[in-house]
C-alpha atoms as a PDB file:
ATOM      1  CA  UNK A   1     -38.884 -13.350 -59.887  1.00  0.00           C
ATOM      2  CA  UNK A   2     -36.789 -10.135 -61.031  1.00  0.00           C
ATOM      3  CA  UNK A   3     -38.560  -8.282 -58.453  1.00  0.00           C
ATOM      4  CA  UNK A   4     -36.773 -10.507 -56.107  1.00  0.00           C
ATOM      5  CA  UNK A   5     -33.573 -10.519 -57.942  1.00  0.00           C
ATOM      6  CA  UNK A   6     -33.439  -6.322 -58.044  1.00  0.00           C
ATOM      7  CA  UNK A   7     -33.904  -6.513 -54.028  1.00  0.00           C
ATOM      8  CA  UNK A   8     -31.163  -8.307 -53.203  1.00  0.00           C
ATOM      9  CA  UNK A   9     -29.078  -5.832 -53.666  1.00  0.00           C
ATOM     10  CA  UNK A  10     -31.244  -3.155 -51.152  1.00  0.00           C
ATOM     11  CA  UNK A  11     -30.832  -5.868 -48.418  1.00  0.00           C
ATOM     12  CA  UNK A  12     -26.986  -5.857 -48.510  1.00  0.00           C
ATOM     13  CA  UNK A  13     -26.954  -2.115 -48.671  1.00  0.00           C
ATOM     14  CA  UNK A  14     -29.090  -1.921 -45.326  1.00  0.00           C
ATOM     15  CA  UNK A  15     -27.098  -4.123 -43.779  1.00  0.00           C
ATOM     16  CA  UNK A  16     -23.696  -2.238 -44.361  1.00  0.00           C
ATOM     17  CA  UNK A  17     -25.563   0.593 -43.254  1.00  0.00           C
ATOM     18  CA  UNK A  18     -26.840  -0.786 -39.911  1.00  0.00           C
ATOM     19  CA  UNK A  19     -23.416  -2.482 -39.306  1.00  0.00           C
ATOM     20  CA  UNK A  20     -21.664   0.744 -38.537  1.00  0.00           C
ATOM     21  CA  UNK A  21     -23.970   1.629 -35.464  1.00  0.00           C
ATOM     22  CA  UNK A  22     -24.095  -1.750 -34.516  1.00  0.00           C
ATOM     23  CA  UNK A  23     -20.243  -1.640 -34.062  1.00  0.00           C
ATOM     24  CA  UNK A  24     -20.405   1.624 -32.166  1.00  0.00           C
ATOM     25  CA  UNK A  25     -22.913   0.341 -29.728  1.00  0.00           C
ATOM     26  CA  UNK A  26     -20.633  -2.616 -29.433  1.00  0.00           C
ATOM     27  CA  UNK A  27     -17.790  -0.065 -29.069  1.00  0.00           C
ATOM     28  CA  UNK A  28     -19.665   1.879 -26.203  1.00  0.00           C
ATOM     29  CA  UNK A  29     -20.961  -1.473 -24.138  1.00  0.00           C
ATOM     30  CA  UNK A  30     -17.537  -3.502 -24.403  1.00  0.00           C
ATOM     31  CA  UNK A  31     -14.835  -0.771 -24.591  1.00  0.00           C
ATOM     32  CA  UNK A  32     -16.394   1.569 -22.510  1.00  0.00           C
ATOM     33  CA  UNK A  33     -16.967  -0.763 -20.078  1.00  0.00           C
ATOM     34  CA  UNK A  34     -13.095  -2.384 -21.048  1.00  0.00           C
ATOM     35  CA  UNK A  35     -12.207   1.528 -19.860  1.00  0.00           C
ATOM     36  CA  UNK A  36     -13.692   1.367 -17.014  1.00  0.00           C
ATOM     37  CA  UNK A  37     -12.540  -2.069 -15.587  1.00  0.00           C
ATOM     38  CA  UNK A  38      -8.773  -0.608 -16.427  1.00  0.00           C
ATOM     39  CA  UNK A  39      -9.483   2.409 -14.557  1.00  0.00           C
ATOM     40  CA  UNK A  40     -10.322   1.085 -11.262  1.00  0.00           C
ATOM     41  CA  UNK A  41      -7.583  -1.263 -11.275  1.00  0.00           C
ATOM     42  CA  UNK A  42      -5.352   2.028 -12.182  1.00  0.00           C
ATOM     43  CA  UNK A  43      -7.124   3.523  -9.221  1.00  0.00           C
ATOM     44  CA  UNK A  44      -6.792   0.274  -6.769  1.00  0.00           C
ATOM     45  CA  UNK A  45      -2.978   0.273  -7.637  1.00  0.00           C
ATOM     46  CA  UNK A  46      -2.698   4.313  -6.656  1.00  0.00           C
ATOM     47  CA  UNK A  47      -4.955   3.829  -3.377  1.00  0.00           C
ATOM     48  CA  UNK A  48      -2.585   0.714  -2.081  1.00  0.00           C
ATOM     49  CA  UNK A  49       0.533   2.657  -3.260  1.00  0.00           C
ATOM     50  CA  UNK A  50       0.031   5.559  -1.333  1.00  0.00           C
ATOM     51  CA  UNK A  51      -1.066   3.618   2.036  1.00  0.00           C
ATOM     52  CA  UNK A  52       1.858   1.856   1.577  1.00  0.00           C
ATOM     53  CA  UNK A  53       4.391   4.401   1.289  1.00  0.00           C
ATOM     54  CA  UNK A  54       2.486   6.254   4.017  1.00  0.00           C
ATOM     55  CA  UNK A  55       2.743   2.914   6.525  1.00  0.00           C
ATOM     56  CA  UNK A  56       6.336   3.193   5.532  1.00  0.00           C
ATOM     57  CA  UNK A  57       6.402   6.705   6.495  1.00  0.00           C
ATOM     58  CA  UNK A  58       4.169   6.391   9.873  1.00  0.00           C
ATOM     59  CA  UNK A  59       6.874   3.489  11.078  1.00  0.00           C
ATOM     60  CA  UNK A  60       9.881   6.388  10.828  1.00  0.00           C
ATOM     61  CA  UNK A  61      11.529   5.511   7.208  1.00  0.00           C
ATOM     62  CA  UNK A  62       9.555   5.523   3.967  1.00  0.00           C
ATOM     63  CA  UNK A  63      11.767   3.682   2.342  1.00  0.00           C
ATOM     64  CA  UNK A  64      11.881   3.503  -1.399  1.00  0.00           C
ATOM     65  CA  UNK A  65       8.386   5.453  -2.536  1.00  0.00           C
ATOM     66  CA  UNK A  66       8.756   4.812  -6.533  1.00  0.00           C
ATOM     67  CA  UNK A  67       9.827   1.143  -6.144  1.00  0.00           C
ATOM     68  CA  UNK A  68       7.047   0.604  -3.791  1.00  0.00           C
ATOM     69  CA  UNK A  69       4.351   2.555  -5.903  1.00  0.00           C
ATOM     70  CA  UNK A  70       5.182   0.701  -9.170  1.00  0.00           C
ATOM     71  CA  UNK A  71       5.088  -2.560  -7.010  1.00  0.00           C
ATOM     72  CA  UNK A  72       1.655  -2.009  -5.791  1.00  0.00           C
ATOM     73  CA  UNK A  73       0.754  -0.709  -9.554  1.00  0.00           C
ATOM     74  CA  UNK A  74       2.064  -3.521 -10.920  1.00  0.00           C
ATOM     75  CA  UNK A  75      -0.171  -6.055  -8.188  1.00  0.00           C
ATOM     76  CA  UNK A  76      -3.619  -4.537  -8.826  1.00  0.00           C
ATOM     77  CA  UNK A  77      -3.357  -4.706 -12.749  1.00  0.00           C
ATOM     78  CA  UNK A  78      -3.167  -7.431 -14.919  1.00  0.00           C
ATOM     79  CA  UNK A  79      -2.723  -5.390 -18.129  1.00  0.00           C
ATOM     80  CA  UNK A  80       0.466  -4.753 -19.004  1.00  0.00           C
ATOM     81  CA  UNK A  81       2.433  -1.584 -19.579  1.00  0.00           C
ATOM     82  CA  UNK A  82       0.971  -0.059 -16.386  1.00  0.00           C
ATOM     83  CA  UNK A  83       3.768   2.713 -14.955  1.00  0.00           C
ATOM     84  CA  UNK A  84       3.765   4.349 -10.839  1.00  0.00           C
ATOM     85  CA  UNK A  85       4.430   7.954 -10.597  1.00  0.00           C
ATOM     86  CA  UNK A  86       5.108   8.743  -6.970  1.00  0.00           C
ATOM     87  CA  UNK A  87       3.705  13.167  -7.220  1.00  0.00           C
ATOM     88  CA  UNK A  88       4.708  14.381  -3.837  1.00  0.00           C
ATOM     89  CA  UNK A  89       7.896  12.871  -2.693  1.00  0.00           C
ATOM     90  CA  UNK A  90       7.811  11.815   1.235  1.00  0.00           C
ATOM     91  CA  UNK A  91       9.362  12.215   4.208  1.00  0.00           C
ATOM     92  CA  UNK A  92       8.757  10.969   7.561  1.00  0.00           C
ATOM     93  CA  UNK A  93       7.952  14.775   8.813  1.00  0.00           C
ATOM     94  CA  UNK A  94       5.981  15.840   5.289  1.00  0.00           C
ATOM     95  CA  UNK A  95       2.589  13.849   6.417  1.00  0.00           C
ATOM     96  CA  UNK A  96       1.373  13.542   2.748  1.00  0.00           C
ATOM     97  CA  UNK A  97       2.050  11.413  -0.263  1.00  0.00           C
ATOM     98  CA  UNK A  98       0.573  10.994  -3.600  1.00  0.00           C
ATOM     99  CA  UNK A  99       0.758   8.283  -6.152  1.00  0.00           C
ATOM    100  CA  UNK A 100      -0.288   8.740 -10.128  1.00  0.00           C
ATOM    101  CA  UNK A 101      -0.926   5.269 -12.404  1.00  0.00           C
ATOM    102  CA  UNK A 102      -1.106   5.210 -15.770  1.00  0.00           C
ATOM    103  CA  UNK A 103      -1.901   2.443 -18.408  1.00  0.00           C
ATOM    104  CA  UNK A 104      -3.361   2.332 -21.865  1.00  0.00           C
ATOM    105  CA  UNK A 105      -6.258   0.060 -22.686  1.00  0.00           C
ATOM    106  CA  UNK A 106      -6.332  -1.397 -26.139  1.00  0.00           C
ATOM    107  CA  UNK A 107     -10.054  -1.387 -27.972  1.00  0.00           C
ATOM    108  CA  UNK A 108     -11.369  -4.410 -29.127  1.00  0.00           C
ATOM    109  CA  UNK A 109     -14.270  -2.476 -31.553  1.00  0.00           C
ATOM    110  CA  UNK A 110     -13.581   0.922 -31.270  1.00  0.00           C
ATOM    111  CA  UNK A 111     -10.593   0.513 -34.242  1.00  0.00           C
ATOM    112  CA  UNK A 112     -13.511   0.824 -36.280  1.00  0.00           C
ATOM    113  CA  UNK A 113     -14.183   4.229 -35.972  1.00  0.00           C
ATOM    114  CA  UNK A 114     -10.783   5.254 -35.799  1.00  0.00           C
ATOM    115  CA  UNK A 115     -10.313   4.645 -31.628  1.00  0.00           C
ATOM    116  CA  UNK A 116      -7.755   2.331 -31.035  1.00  0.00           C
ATOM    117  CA  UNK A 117      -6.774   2.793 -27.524  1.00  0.00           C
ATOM    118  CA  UNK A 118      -7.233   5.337 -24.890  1.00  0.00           C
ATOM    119  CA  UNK A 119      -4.670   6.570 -22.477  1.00  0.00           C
ATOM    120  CA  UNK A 120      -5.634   6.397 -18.760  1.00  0.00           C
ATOM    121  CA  UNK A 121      -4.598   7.361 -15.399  1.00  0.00           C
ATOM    122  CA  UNK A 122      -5.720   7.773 -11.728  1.00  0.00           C
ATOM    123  CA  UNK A 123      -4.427   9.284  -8.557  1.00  0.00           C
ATOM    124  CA  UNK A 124      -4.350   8.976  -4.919  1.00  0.00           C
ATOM    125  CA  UNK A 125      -3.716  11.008  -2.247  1.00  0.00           C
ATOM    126  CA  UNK A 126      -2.476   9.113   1.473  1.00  0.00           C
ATOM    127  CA  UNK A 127      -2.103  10.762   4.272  1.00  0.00           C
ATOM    128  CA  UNK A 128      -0.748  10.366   8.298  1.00  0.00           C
ATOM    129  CA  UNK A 129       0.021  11.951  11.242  1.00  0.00           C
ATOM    130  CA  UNK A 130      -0.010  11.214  15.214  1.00  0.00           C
ATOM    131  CA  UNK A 131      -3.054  10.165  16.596  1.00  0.00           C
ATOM    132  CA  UNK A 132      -5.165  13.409  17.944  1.00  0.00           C
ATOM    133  CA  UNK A 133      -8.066  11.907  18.844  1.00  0.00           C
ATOM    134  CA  UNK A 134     -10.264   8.953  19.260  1.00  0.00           C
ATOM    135  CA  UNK A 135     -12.005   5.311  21.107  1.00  0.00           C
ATOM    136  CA  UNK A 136      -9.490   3.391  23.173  1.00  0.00           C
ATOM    137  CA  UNK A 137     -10.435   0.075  23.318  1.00  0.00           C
ATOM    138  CA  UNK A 138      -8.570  -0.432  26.659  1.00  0.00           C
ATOM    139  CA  UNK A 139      -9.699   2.119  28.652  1.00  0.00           C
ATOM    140  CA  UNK A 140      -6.247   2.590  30.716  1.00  0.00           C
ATOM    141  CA  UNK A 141      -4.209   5.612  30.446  1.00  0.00           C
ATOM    142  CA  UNK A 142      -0.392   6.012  31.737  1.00  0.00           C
ATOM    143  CA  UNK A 143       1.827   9.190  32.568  1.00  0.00           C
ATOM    144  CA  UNK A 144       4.240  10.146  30.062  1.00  0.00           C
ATOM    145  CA  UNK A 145       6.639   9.658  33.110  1.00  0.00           C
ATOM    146  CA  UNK A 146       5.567   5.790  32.194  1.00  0.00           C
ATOM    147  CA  UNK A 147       6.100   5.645  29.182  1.00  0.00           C
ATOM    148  CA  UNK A 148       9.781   7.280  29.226  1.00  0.00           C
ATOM    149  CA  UNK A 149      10.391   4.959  31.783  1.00  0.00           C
ATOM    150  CA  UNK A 150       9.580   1.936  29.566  1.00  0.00           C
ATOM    151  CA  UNK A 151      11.297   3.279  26.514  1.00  0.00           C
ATOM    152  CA  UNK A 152      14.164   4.993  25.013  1.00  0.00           C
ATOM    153  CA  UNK A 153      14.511   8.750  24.825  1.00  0.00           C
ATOM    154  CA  UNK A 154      10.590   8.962  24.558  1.00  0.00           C
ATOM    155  CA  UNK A 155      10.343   6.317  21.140  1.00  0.00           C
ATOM    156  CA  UNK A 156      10.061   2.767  21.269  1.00  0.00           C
ATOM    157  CA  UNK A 157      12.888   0.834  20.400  1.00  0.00           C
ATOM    158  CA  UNK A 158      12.502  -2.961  21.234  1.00  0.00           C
ATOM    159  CA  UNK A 159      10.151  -5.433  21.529  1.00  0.00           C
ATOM    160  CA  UNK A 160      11.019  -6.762  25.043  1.00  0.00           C
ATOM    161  CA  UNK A 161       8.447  -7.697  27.227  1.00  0.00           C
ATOM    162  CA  UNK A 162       7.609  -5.493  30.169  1.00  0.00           C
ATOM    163  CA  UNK A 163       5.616  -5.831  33.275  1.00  0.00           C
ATOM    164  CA  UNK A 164       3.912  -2.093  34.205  1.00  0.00           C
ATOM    165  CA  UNK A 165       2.301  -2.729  37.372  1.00  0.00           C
ATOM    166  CA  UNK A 166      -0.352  -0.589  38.132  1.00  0.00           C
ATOM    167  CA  UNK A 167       0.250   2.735  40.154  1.00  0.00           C
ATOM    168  CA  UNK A 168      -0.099   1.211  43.688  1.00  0.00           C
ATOM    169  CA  UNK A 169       2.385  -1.198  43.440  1.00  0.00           C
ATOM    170  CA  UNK A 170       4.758   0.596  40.526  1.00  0.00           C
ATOM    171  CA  UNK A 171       8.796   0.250  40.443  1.00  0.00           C
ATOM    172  CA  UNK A 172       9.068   3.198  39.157  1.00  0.00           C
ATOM    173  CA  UNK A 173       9.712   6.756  40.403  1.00  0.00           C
ATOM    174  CA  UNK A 174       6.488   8.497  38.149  1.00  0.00           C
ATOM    175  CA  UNK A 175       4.001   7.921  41.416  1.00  0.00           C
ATOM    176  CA  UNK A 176       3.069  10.400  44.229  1.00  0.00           C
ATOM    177  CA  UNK A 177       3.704   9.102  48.084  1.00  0.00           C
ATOM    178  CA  UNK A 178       0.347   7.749  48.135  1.00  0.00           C
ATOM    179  CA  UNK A 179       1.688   4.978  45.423  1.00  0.00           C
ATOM    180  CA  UNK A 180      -0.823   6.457  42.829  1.00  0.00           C
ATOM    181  CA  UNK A 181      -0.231   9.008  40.696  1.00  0.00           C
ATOM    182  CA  UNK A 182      -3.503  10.553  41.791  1.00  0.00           C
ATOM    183  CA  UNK A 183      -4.227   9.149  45.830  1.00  0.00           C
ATOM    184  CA  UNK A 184      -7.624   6.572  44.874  1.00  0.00           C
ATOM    185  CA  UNK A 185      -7.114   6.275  40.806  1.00  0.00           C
ATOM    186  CA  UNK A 186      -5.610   3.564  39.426  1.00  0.00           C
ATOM    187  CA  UNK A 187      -5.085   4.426  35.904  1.00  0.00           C
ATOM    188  CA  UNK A 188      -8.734   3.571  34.673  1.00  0.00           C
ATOM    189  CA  UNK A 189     -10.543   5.887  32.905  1.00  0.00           C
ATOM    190  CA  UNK A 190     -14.010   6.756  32.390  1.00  0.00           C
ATOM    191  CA  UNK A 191     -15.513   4.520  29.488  1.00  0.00           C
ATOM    192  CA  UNK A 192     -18.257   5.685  27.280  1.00  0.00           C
ATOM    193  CA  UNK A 193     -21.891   4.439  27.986  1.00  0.00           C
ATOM    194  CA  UNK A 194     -22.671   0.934  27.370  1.00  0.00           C
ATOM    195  CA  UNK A 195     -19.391  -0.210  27.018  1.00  0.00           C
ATOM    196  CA  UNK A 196     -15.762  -0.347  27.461  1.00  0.00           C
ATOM    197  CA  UNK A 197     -13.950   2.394  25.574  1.00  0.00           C
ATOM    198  CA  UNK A 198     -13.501   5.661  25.849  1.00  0.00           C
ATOM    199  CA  UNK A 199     -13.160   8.524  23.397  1.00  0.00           C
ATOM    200  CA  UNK A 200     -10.794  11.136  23.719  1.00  0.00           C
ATOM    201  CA  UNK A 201      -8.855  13.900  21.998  1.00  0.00           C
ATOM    202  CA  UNK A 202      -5.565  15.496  22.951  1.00  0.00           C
ATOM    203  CA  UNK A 203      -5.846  18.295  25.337  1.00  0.00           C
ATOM    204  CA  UNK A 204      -9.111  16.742  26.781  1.00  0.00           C
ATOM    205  CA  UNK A 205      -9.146  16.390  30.381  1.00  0.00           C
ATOM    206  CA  UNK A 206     -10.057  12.445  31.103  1.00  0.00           C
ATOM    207  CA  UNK A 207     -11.642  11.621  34.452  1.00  0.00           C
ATOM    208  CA  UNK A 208     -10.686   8.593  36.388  1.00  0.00           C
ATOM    209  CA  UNK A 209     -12.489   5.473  37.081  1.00  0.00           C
ATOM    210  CA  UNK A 210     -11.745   5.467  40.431  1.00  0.00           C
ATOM    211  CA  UNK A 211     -10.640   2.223  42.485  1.00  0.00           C
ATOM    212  CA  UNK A 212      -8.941  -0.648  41.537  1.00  0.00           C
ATOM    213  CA  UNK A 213     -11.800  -2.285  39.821  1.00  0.00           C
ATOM    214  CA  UNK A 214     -12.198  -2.821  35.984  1.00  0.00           C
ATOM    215  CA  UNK A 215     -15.290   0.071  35.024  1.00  0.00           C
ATOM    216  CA  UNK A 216     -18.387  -1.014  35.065  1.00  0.00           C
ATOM    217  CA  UNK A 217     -19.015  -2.000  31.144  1.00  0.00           C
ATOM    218  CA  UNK A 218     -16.009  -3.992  30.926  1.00  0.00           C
ATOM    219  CA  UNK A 219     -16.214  -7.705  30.583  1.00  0.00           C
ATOM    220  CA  UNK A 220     -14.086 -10.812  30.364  1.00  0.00           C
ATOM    221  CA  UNK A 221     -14.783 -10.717  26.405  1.00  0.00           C
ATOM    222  CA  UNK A 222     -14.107  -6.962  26.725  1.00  0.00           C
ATOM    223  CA  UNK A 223     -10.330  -7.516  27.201  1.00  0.00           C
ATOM    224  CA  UNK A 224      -9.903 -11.574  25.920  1.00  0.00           C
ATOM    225  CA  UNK A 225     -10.837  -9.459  22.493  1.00  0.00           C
ATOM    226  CA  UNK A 226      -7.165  -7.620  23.105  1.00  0.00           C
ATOM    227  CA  UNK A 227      -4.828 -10.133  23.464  1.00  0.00           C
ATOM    228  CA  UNK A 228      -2.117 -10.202  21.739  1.00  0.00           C
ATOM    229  CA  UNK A 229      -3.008  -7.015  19.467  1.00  0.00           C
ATOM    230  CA  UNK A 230      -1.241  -3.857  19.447  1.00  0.00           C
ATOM    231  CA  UNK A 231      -3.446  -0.683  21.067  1.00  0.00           C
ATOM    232  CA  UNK A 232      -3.721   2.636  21.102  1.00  0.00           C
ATOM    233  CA  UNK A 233      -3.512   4.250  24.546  1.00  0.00           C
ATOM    234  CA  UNK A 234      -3.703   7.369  25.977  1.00  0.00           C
ATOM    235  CA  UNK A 235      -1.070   9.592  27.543  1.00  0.00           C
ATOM    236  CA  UNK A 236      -1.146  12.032  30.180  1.00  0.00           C
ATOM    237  CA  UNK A 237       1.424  14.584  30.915  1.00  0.00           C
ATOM    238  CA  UNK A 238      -0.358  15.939  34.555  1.00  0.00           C
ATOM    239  CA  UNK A 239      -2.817  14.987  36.959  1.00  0.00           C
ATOM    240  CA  UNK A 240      -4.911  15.931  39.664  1.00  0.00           C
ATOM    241  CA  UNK A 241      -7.615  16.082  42.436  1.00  0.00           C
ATOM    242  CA  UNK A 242      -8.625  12.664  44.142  1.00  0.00           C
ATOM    243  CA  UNK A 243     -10.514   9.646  43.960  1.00  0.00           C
ATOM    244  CA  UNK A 244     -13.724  10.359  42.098  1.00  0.00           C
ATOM    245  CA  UNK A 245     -13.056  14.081  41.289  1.00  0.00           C
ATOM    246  CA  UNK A 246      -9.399  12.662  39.769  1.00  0.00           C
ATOM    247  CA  UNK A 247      -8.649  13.813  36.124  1.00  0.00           C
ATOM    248  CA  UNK A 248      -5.559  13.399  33.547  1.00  0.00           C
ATOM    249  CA  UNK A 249      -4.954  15.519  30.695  1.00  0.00           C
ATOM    250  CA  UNK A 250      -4.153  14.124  27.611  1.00  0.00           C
ATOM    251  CA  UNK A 251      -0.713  14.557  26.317  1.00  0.00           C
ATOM    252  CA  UNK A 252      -0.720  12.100  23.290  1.00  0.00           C
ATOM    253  CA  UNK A 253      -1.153   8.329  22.702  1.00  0.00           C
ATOM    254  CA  UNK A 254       0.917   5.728  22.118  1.00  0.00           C
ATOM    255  CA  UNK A 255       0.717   2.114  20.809  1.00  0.00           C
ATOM    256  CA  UNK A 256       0.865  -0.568  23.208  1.00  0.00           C
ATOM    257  CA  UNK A 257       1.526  -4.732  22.335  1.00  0.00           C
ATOM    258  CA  UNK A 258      -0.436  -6.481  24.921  1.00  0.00           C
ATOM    259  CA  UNK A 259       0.867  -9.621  25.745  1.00  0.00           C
ATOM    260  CA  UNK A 260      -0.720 -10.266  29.454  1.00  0.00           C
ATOM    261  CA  UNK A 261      -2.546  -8.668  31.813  1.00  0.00           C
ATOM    262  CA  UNK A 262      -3.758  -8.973  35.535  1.00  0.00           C
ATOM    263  CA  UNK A 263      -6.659  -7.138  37.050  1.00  0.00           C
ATOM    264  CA  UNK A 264      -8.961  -7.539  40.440  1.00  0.00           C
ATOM    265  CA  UNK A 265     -11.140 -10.717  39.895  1.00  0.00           C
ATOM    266  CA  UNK A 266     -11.232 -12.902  36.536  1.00  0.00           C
ATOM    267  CA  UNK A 267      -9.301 -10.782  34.319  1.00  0.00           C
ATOM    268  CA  UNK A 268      -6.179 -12.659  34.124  1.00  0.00           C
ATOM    269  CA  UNK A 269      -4.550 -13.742  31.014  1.00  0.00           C
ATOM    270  CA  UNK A 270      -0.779 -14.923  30.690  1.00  0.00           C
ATOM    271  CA  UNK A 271       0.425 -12.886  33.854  1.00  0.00           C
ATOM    272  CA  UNK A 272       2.711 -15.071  35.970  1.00  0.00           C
ATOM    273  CA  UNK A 273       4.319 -12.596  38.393  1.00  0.00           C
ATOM    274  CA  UNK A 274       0.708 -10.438  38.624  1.00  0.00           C
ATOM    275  CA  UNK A 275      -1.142 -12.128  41.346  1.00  0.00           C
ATOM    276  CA  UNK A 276      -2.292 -10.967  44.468  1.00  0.00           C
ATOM    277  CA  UNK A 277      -2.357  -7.597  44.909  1.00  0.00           C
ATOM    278  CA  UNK A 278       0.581  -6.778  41.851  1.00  0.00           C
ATOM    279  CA  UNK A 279      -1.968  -6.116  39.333  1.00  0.00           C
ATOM    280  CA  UNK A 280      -0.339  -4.995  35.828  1.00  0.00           C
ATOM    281  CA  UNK A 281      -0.588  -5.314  32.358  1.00  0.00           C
ATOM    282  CA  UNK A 282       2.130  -6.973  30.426  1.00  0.00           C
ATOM    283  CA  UNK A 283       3.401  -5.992  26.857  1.00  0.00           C
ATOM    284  CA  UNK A 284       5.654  -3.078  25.223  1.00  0.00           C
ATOM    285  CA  UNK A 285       5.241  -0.171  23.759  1.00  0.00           C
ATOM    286  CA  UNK A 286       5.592  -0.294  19.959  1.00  0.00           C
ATOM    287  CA  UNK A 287       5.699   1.825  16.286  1.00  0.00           C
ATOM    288  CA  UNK A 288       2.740   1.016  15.154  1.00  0.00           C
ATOM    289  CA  UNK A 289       0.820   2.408  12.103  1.00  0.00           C
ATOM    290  CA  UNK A 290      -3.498   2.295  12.153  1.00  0.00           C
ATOM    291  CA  UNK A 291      -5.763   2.290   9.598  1.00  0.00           C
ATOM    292  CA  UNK A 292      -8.273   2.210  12.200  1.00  0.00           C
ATOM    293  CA  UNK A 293     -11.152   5.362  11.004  1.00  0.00           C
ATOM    294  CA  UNK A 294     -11.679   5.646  14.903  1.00  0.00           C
ATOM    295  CA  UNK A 295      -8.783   7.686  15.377  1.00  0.00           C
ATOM    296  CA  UNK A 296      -7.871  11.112  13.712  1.00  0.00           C
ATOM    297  CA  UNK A 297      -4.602  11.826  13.310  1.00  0.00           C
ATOM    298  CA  UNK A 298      -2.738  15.177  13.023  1.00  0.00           C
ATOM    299  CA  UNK A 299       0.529  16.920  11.798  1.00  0.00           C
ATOM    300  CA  UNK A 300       1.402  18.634  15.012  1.00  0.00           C
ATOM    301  CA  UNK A 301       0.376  16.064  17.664  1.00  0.00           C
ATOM    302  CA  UNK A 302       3.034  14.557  20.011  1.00  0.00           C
ATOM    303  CA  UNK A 303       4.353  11.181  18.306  1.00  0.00           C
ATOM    304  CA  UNK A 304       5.082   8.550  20.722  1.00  0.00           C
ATOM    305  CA  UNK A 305       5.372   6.107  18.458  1.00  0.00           C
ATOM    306  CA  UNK A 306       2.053   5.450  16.925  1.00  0.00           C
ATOM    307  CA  UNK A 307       0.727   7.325  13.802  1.00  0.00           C
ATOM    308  CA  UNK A 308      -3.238   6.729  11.465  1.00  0.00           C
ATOM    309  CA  UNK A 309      -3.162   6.635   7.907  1.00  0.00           C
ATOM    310  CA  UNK A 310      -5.907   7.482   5.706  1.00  0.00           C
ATOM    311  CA  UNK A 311      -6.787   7.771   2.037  1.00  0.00           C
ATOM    312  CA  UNK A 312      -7.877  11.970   1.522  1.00  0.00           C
ATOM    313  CA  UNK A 313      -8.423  11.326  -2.151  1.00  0.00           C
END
């Protein structure tokens, strides 16, 4: 029995001793992980904060950068104490913005061995810029004649509903004397195989889909997919040649709210005024800001309006 007794005292000594790393493996699995779980909230509040601002920017006015930053900080984490630094003040001409957040998380074990909080932070880097390139999902293009003609001093400034009839039967003054701006095209482009799109990039010469037909690709479900949604559409600043050898060259793009649309055969959705042989597309041109990754956008390309927004880090 005393050899019991004198071992009691051994098994409370190994326990102290194996409490220690048993609190720093707690430390590592629950803190660490604590750390991490902060630190992508941090870094969720820094990526929305500097889209945001950078939306802001795209539309023409950024607004209020800090107060927006330390909103969209303040959304994404639930701890408290979490600040927005806004790094790279914006303009609507800079094309860049970054966003810093910063929080401290408070250790649960880690007091232990001396580590009572740590002190994180995360950044994020937006970016935008006119569209320079990309897949139109409508696969129409109009003269920049067009689209000064439909807006004010080259920007969109309203939201009134137009009627742009196609080139045959336009009001306007931007057509040739054959009606067209190029005699046998009617604005269509050439769309990409198996499908209705077509992928482009300012500076590209774009050849027509000639006659007044929708391309061969395009469906009913093709465009009953676009109504009422704002796209991007190409630009051209000259043209040439005729019927199939007809070509644009791309000036730009600009957003486009389509809110009807008339074309040869079934394709006819909320056009009253459109039928018979006054085929058009109904809608207005728009500021509009994509965070579509199908089109790149770029500091020096023509703005009409539209601008793409992306995270770069």
């Amino acid at each position: 029995m005393r050899r019991v007794a004198d071992e009691r005292g051994a098994v409370a000594v190994v326990v102290a001793l194996v409490m220690v790393p048993l609190i720093a493996f707690a430390a590592i699995s629950i803190d660490v992980a604590g750390m991490y779980w902060e630190a992508q909230q941090l870094q969720t509040g820094a990526d929305a904060g500097a889209l945001a601002i950078a939306q802001d920017c795209g539309r023409g006015a950024c607004g209020t950068p800090a107060q927006t930053a330390q909103a969209l900080a303040t959304a994404n984490d639930r701890s408290t104490g979490v600040t927005a630094t806004v790094l790279t003040p914006p303009t609507p001409t800079s094309g860049r913005v970054s966003v810093r957040t910063a929080g401290v998380r408070q250790h649960l074990f880690a007091p232990v061995l001396g580590f009572r909080s740590s002190a994180l932070q995360r950044q994020a880097t937006a970016a935008w810029g006119a569209p320079s390139g990309g897949t139109a999902v409508l696969p129409l293009a109009f003269s920049l004649c067009e689209f000064k003609a439909q807006t004010s001093s080259g920007l969109p400034t309203t939201t009134t509903e137009r009627t742009i009839y196609f080139t045959k039967s336009s009001t306007t003054t931007c057509t040739g004397p054959s009606g067209n701006v190029v005699p046998g095209g009617f604005g269509w482009l050439s769309v990409n195989a198996g499908g209705c799109r077509t992928t482009s990039a300012i500076g590209q010469t774009l050849y027509s889909s000639t006659g007044n037909s929708v391309p061969n690709g395009c469906t009913t479900a093709s465009f009953a997919a676009l109504q009422g949604r704002t796209v991007l559409l190409p630009i051209f600043d000259s043209a040439g040649d005729t019927g199939a050898s007809a070509f644009y060259h791309l000036q730009g793009y600009a957003a486009f709210q389509l809110t009807g649309y008339d074309f040869v055969g079934q394709y006819s959705w909320n056009a009253k005024g459109c039928k018979g042989s006054n085929h058009c597309i109904k809608g207005y041109f728009t500021r509009f800001v994509s965070l579509d990754e199908a089109f790149t956008y770029s500091a020096t390309a023509p703005a009409f309006g539209a601008a793409v927004v992306s995270l770069t880090s």
